[in-house]
Protein backbone atom coordinates (compact mmCIF):
# COMPACT_ATOMS: atom_id res chain seq x y z
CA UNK A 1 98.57 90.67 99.66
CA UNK A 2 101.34 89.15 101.37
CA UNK A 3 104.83 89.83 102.86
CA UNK A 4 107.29 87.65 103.82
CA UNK A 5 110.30 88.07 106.10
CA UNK A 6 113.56 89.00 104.13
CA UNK A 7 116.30 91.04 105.91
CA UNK A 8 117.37 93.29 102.60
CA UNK A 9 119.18 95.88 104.59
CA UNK A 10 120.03 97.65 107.71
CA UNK A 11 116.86 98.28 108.36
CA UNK A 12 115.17 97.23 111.41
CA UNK A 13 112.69 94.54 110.44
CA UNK A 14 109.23 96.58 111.42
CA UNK A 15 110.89 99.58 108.96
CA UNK A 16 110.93 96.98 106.13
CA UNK A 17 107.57 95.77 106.51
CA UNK A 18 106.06 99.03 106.43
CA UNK A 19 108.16 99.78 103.60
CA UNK A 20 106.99 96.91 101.95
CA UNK A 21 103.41 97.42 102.53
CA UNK A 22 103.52 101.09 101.57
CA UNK A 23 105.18 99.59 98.03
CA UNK A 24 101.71 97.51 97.78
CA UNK A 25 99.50 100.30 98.54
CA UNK A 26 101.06 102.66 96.19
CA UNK A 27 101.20 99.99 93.82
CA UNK A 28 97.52 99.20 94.00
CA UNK A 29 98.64 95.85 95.13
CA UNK A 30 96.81 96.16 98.39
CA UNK A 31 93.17 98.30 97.10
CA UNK A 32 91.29 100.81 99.13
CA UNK A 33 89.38 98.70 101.69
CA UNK A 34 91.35 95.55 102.00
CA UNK A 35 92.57 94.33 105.37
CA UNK A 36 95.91 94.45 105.80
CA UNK A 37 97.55 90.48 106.71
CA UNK A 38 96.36 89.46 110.62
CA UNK A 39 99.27 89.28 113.16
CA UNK A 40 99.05 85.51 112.66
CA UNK A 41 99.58 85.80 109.44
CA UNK A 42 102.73 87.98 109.93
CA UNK A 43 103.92 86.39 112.98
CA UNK A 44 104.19 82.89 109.68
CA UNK A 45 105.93 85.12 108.14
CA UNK A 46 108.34 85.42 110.79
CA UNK A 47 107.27 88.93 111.99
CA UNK A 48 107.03 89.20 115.80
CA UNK A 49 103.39 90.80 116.34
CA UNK A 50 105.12 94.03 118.02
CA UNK A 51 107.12 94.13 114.64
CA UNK A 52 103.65 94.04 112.57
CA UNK A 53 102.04 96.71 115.08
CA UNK A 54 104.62 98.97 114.89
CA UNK A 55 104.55 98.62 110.85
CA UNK A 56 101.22 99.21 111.10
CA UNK A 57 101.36 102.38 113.07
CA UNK A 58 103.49 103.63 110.63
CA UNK A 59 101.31 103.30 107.64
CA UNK A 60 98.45 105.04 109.84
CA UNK A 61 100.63 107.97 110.99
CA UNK A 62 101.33 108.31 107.41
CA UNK A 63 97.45 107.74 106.18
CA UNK A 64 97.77 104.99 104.37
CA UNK A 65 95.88 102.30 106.47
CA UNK A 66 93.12 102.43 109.60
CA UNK A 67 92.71 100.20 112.05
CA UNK A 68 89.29 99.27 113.58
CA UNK A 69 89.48 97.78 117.29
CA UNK A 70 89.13 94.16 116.71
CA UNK A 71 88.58 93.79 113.43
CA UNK A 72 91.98 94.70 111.90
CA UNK A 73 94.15 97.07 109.71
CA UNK A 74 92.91 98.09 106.52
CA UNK A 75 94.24 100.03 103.34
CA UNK A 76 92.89 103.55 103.67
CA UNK A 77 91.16 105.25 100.55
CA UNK A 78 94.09 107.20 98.75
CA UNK A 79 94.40 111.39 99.20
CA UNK A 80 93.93 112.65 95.76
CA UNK A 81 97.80 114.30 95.44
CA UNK A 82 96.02 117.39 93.92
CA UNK A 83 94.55 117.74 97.00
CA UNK A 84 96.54 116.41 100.35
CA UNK A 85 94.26 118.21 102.61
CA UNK A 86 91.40 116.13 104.15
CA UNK A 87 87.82 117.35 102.98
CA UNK A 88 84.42 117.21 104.96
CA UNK A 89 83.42 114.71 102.30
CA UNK A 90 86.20 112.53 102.52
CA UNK A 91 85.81 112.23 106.39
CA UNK A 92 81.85 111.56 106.24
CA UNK A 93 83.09 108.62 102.63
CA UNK A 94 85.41 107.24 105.29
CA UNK A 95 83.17 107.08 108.02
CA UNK A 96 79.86 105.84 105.83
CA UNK A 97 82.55 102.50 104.73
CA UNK A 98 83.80 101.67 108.62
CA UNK A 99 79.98 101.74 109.57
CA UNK A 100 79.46 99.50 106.18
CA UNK A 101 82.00 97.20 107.50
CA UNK A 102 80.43 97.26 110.79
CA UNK A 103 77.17 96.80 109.77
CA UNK A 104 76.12 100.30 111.72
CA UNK A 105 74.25 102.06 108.75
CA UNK A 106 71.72 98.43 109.10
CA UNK A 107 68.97 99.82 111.45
């Protein structure tokens, strides 16, 4: 998945990249799971890393991505539209594939 630095409009530049990354993710560009590019990665791309953070935070406040401390931002699984609400089940799915990816379920 990448992004690249393109003023297209008025838009302050952190407002694009979010945009641009929620595009992906709705897409199915950027799956369920995937990590989201590293600041270094962004800051190549000529994003400043308070730029990428505060794209970043957007996608969280609007559930489309987590972020584990250290580790990065990743693509969050998608909320069926049927059903916007957050289950019990979906919690404990999400929580089963951040121990996964912390290898916390391993004894």
């Amino acid at each position: 998945m990448g992004t690249r630095s393109v003023v297209t409009s008025g838009l302050p530049k952190w407002r694009q990249l979010a945009d641009e990354l929620e595009r992906q993710i709705r897409s199915g560009r950027a799956a369920a799971g995937s990590q989201l590019p590293s600041l270094t990665t962004q800051q190549k791309a000529g994003y400043s890393q308070t730029t990428t953070l505060r794209a970043y935070q957007e996608l969280i406040n609007k559930g489309l991505a987590y972020s584990i401390h250290g580790s990065g931002t990743y693509v969050a699984d998608p909320v069926p539209a049927a059903d916007a609400g957050v289950t019990l089940a979906a919690l404990e799915e999400r929580i089963r594939r951040i121990e996964r990816h912390l290898n916390l379920d391993e004894g």
